[in-house]
Protein backbone atom coordinates (compact mmCIF):
# COMPACT_ATOMS: atom_id res chain seq x y z
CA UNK A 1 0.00 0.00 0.00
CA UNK A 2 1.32 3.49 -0.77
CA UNK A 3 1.57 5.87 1.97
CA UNK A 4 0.99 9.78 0.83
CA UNK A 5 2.33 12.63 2.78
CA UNK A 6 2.76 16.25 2.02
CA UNK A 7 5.40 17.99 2.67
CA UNK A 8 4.29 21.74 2.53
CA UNK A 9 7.93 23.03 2.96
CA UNK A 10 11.43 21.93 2.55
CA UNK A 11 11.98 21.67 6.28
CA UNK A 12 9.01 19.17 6.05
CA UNK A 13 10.49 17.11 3.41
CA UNK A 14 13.86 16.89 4.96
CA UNK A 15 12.64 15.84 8.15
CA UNK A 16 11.13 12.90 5.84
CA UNK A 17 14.10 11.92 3.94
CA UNK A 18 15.33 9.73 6.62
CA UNK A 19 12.20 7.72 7.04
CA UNK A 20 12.85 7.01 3.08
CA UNK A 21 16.19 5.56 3.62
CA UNK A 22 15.52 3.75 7.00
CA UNK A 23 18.56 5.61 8.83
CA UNK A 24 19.96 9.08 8.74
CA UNK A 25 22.68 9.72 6.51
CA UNK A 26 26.10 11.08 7.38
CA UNK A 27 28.37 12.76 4.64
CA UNK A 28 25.91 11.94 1.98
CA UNK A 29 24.26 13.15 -0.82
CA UNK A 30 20.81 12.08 -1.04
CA UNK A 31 18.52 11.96 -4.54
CA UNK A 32 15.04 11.38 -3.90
CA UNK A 33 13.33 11.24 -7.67
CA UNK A 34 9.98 11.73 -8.21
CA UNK A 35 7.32 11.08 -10.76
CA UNK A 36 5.19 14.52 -11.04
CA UNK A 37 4.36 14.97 -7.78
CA UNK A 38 4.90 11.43 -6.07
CA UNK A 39 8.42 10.50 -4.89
CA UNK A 40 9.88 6.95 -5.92
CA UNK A 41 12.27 6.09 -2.63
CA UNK A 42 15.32 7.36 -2.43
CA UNK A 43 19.66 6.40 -2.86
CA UNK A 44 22.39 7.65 -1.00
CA UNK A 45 26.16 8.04 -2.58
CA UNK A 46 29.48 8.38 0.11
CA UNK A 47 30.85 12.00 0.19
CA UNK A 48 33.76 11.43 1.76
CA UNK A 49 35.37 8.52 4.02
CA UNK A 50 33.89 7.01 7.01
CA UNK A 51 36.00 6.15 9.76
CA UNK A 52 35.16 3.16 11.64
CA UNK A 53 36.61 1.46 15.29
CA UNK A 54 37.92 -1.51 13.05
CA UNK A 55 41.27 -0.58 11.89
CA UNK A 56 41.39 -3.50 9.65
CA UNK A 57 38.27 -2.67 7.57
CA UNK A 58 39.45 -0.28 4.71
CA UNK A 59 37.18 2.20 3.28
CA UNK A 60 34.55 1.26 0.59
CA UNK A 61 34.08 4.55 -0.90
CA UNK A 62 35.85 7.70 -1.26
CA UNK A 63 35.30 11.50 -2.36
CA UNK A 64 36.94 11.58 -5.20
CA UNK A 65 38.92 15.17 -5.53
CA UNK A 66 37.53 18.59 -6.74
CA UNK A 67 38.56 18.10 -10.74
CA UNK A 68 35.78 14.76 -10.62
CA UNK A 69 33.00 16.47 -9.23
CA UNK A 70 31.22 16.66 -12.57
CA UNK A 71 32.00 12.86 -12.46
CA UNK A 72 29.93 12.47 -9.43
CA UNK A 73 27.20 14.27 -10.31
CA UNK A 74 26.59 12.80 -13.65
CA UNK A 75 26.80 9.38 -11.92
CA UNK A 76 24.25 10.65 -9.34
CA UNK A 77 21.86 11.98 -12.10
CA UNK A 78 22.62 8.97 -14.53
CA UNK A 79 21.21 6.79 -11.46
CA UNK A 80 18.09 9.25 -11.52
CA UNK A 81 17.99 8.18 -15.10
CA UNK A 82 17.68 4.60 -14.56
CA UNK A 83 14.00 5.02 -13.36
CA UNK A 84 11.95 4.90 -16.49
CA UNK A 85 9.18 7.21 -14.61
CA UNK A 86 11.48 9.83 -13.16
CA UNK A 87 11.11 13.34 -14.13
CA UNK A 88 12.57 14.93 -11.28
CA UNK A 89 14.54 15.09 -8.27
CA UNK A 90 15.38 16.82 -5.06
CA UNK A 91 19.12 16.53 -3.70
CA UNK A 92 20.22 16.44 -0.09
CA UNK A 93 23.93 16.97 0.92
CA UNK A 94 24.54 15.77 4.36
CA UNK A 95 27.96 17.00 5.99
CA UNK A 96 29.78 17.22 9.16
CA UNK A 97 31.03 20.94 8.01
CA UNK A 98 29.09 24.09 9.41
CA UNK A 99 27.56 26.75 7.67
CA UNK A 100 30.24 29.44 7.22
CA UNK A 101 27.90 32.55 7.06
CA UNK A 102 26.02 32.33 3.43
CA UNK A 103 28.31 30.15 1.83
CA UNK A 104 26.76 26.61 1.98
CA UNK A 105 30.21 22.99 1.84
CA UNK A 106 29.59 21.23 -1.14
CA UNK A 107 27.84 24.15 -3.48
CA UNK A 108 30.09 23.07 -6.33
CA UNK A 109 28.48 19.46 -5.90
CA UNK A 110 25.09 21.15 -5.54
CA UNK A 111 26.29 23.08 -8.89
CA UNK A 112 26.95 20.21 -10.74
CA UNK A 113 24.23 17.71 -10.01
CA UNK A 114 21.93 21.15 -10.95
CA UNK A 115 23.81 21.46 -14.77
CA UNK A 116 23.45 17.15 -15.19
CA UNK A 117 19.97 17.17 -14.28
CA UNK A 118 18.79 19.93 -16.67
CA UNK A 119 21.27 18.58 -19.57
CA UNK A 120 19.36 15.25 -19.12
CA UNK A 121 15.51 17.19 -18.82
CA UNK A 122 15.21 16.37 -15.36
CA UNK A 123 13.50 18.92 -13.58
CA UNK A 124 15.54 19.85 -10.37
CA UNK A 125 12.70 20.44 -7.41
CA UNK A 126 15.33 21.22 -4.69
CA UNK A 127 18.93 21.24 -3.84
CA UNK A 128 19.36 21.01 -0.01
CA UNK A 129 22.32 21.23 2.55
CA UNK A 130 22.01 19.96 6.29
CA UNK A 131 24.95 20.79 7.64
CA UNK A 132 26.71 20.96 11.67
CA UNK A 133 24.13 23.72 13.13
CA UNK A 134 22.21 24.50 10.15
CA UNK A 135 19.93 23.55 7.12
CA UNK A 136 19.52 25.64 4.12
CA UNK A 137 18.86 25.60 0.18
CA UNK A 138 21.25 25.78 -2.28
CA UNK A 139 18.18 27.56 -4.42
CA UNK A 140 17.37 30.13 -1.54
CA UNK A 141 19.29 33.44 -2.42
CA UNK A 142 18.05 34.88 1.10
CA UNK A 143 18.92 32.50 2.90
CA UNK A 144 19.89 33.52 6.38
CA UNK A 145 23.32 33.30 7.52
CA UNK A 146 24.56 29.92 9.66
CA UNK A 147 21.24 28.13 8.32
CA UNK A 148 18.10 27.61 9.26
CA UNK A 149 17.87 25.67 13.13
CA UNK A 150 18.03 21.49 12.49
CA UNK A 151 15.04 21.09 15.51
CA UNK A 152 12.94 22.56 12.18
CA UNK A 153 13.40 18.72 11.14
CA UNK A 154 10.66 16.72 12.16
CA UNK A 155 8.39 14.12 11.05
CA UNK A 156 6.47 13.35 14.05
CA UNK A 157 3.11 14.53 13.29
CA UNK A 158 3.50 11.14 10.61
CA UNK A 159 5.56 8.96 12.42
CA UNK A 160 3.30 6.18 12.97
CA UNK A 161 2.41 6.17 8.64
CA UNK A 162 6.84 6.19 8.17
CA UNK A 163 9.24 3.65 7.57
CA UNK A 164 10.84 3.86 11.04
CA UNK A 165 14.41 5.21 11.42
CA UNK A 166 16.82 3.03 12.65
CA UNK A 167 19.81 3.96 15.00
CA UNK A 168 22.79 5.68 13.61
CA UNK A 169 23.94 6.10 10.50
CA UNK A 170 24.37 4.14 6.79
CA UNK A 171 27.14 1.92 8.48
CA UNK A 172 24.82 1.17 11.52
CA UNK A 173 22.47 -2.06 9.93
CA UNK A 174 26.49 -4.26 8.54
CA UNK A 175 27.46 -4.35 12.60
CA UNK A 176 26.72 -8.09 13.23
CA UNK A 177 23.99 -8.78 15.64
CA UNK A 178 25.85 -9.91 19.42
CA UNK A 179 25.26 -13.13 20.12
CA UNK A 180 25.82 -15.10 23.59
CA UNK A 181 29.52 -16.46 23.82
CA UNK A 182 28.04 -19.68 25.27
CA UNK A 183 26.18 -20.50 22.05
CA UNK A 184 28.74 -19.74 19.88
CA UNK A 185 30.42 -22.49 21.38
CA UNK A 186 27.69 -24.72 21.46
CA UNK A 187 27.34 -23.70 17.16
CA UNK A 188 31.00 -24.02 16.57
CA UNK A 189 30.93 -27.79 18.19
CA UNK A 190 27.77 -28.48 15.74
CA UNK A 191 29.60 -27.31 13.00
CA UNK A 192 32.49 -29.18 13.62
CA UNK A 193 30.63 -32.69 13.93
CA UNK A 194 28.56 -31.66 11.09
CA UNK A 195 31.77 -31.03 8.82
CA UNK A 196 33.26 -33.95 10.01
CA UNK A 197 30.50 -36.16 8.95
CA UNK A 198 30.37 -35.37 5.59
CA UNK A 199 32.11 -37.86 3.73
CA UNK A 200 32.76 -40.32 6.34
CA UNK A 201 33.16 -43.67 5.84
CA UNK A 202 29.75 -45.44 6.96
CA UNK A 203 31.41 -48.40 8.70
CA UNK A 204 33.50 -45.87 11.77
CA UNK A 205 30.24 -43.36 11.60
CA UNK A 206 29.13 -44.65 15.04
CA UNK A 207 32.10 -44.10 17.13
CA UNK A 208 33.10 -41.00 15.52
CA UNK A 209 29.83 -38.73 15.02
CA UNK A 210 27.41 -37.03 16.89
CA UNK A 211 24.68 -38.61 15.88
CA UNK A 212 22.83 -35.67 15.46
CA UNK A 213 25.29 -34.55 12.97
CA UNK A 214 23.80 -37.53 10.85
CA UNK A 215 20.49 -36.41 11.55
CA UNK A 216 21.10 -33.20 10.53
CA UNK A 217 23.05 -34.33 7.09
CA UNK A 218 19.73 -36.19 6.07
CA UNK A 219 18.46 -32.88 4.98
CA UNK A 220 21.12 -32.06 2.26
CA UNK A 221 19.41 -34.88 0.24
CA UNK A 222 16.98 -32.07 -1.08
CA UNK A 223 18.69 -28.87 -0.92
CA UNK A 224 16.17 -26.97 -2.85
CA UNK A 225 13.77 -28.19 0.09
CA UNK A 226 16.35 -27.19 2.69
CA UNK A 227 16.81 -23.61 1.77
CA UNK A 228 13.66 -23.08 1.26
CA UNK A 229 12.66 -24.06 4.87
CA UNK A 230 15.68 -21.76 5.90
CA UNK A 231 13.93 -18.97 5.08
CA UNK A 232 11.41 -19.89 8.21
CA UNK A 233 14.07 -20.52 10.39
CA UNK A 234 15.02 -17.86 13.04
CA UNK A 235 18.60 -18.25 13.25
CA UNK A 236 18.68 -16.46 17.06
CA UNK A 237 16.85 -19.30 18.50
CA UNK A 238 17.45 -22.02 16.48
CA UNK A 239 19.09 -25.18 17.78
CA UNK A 240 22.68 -25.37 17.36
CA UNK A 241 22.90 -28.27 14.49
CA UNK A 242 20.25 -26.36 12.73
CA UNK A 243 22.55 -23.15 12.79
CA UNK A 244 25.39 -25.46 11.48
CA UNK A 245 23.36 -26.80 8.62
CA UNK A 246 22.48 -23.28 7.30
CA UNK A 247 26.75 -22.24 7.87
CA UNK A 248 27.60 -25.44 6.03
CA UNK A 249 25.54 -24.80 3.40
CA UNK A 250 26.24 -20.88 2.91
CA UNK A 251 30.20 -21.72 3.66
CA UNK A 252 30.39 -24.20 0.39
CA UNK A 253 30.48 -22.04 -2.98
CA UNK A 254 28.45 -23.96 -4.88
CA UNK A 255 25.62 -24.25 -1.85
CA UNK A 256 25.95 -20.77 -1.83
CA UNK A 257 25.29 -20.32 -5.44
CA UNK A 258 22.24 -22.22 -5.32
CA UNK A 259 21.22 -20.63 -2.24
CA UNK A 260 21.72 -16.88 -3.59
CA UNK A 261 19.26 -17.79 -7.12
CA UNK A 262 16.53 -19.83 -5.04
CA UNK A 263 16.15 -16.63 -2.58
CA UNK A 264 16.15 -14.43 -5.14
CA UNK A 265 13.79 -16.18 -7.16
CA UNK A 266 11.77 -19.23 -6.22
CA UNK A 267 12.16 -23.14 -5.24
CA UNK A 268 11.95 -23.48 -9.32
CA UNK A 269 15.41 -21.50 -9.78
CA UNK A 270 16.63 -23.43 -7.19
CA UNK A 271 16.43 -26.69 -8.56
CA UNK A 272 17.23 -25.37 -11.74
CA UNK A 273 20.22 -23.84 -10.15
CA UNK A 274 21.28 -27.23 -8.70
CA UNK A 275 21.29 -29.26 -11.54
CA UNK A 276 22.77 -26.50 -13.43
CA UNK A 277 25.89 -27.28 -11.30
CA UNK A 278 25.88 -30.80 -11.43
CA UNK A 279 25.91 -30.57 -15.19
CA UNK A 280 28.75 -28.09 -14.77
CA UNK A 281 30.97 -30.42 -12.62
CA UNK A 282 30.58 -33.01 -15.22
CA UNK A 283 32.35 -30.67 -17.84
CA UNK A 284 28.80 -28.74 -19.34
CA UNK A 285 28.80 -24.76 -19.68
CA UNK A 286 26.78 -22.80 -16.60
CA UNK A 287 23.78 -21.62 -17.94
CA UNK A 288 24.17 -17.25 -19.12
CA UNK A 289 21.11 -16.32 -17.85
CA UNK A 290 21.55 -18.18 -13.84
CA UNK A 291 25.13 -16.68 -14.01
CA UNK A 292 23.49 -13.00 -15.13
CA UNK A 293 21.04 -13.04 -12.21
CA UNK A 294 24.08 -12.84 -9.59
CA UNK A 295 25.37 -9.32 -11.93
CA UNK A 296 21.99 -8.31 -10.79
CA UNK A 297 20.09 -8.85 -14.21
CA UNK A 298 16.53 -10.39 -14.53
CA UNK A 299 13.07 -10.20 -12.79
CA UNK A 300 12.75 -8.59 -9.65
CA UNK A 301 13.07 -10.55 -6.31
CA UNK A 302 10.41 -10.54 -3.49
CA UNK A 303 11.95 -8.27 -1.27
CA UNK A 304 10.42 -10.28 1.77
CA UNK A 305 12.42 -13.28 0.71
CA UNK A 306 16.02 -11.34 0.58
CA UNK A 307 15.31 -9.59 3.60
CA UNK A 308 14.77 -13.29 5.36
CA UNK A 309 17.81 -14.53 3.78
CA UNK A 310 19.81 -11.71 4.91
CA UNK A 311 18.81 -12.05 8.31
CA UNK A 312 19.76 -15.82 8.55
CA UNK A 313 22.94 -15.17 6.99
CA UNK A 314 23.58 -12.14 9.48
CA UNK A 315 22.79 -14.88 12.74
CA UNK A 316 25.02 -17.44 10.98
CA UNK A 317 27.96 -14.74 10.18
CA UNK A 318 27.53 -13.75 13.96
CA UNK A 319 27.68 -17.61 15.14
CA UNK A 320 30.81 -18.67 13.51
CA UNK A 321 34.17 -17.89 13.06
CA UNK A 322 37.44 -17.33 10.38
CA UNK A 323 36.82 -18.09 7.22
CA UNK A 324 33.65 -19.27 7.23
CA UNK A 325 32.11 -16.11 9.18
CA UNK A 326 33.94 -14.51 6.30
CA UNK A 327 32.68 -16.49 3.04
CA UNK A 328 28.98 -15.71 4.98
CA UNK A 329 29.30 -11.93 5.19
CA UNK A 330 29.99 -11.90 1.63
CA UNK A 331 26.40 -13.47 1.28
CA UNK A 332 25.51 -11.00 3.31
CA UNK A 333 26.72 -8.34 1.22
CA UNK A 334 24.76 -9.89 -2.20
CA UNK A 335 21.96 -9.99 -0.45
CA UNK A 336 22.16 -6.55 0.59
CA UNK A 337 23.29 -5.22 -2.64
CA UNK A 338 20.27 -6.82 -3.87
CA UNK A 339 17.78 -5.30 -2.00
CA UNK A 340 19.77 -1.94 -3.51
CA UNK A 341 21.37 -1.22 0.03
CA UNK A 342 24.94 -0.87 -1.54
CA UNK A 343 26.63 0.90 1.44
CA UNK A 344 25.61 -1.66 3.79
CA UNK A 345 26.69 -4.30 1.38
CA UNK A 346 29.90 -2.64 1.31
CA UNK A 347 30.49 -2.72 4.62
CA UNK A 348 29.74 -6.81 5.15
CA UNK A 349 31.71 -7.10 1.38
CA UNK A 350 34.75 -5.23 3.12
CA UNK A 351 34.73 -6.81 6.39
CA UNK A 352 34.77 -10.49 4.21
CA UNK A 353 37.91 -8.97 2.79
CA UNK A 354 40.02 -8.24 6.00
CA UNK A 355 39.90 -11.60 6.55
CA UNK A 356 43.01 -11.47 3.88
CA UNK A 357 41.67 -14.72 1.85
CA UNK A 358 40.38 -15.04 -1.46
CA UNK A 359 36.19 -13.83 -1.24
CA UNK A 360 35.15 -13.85 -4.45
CA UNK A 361 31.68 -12.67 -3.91
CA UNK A 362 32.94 -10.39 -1.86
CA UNK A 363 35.34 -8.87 -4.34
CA UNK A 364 32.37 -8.64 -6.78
CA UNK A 365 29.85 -6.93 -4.56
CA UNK A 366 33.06 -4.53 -3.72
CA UNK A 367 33.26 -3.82 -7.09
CA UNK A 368 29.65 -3.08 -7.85
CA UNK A 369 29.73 -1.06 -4.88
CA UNK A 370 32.42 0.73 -5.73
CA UNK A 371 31.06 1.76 -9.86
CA UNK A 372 27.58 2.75 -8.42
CA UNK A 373 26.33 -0.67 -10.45
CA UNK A 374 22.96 -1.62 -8.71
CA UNK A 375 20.74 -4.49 -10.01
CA UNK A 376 18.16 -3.67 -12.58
CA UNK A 377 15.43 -4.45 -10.90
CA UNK A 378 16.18 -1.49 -8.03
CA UNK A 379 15.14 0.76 -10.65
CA UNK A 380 12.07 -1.55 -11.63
CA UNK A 381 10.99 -1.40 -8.73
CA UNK A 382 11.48 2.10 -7.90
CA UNK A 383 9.29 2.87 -11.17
């Protein structure tokens, strides 16, 4: 259902722009397009570095220097683009920096993204700064020195109608969920067993498995099945072995693979997925179109279903360890890049890195992250 709210001024509509993103931005610019007068969500592009606690993770995006800026803008109104119904935008620079009397940081951005939006016959509605101390218009020629006050910001007359704002900022939603040290062991044992009955020979099984590692390996004879039932499970509660099934699976590449095109389509692309790589081990070609779907090409996914994958693969990152936490994150960065969340999919994509392995995925989602490529259907379904 579609939610309509009015924003009679631009302090109105800026104290709605974080209820479109689910968070409020930090050294950001923000495009919301719109179709006439409806808006169509909104996307977020890195201004500048984020620094972060963890040392080891490096830094997804960065500003590039003052010769690029066109650069940036015509990426950010190329994006704009994309959306077959878009006709206009508004653009939001978030920054640390304070309003030096009239003079507003980033106006050059503001400049650009204002010349790439009327070169491409987008109609620019409103160019927007909130700054340290003060919010003004890049369009307002009396506007008042320092800003406008930030408390003007508020939504809460149609809070209970929004998309509720999580805490912090864009980097907030990659932290990993905590999880209770005494579990962790009890998941790393399960995994263990688990890994250590696969391929064991059936006459020493007995005496060296858990038998409810056997149990548990009874349900990789229909893996389409399996990660389909996944999707129900609630990794925070669920009982260790079952945790250790979902990490074995989503630790194995081709799993994974199979995993990533059944929750991002259905149970059919699944088992066409599977037998797609059985035919591949024995020598045969991988099929274009399964292999385009990961580049983010194709029909659109049921949001619902990423968001449930994403939030298994976020419990089972938390509840292992090493490698395999890292091989999981970088499902946890598809999955986000999917949903058109690249920042956050960044973060989990760079985190998968530090472990200093080879991620594949990882590298991939980095890179996507890293060109501004989002899948196709983010724009479908923003139109």
């Amino acid at each position: 259902m579609t939610t309509i709210i009015k924003a009679a001024s631009a302090a109105q509509f800026l104290g709605l722009v974080p209820h479109l993103l689910g968070f409020r931005p930090t050294r950001s610019m923000v495009l919301v397009p719109f179709a006439g007068p409806r808006s169509l969500g909104a996307m977020r592009i890195d201004l500048e570095p984020q620094s972060t606690d963890d040392s080891e993770m490096p830094t997804v995006l960065v500003e590039p220097p003052a010769d690029t800026v066109d650069r940036l803008a015509a990426t950010a109104i190329g994006m704009v683009c994309r959306i077959p119904a878009a006709d206009a935008v508004a653009v939001v620079v978030y920054t640390d920096e304070a309003i030096a009397g009239e003079a507003l940081p980033r106006e050059q951005l503001a400049r650009a993204v204002a010349r790439r939006a009327d070169a491409c016959g987008i109609e620019l509605r409103d160019a927007l700064c909130v700054a340290a101390g003060g919010w003004a218009s890049f369009l307002d020629p009396e506007r008042p020195p320092g800003g406008r006050p930030l408390d003007e910001l508020r939504s809460d007359e149609h809070a209970e109608r929004l998309l509720p704002v999580g805490p912090g900022d864009q980097h907030t939603a990659a932290a990993l969920p905590p999880v209770d040290p005494a579990r962790l062991a009890d998941v790393t044992t399960a995994v263990e067993a688990l890994t250590g009955a696969v391929g064991t020979d059936a006459a020493t099984v007995e005496s060296r498995i858990d038998p409810r590692a056997l149990d548990s390996l009874e349900q990789l004879d229909d893996i389409p099945q399996l990660l389909e039932r996944m999707l129900q499970w609630d990794a925070a509660t669920a009982a260790p072995f079952e945790v250790a099934v979902a990490v074995l699976c989503l630790s194995r590449p081709a799993l994974r693979d199979i995993a990533l095109l059944q929750w991002s389509g259905s149970i059919a692309d699944g088992v066409r997925a599977l037998e797609a790589q059985l035919r591949w081990e024995d020598g045969e070609p991988y099929p274009e179109e399964l292999g385009a779907r990961v580049w983010g090409e194709g029909p659109g996914p049921d949001p619902e279903r990423l968001e449930s994958a994403l939030q298994l693969a976020r419990q089972c990152a938390a509840l292992t360890s090493g490698l395999r936490r890292a091989t999981v994150l970088g499902i946890c960065a598809w999955l986000s890049w999917a949903q058109g969340r690249s920042t956050e999919a960044g973060d989990y994509a760079a985190q998968a890195c530090a472990s200093g392995a080879e991620m594949p995925l990882a590298e991939v989602v980095l890179a996507f992250v890293n060109t501004a490529h989002l899948p196709d259907w983010a724009f479908q379904r923003a139109a």
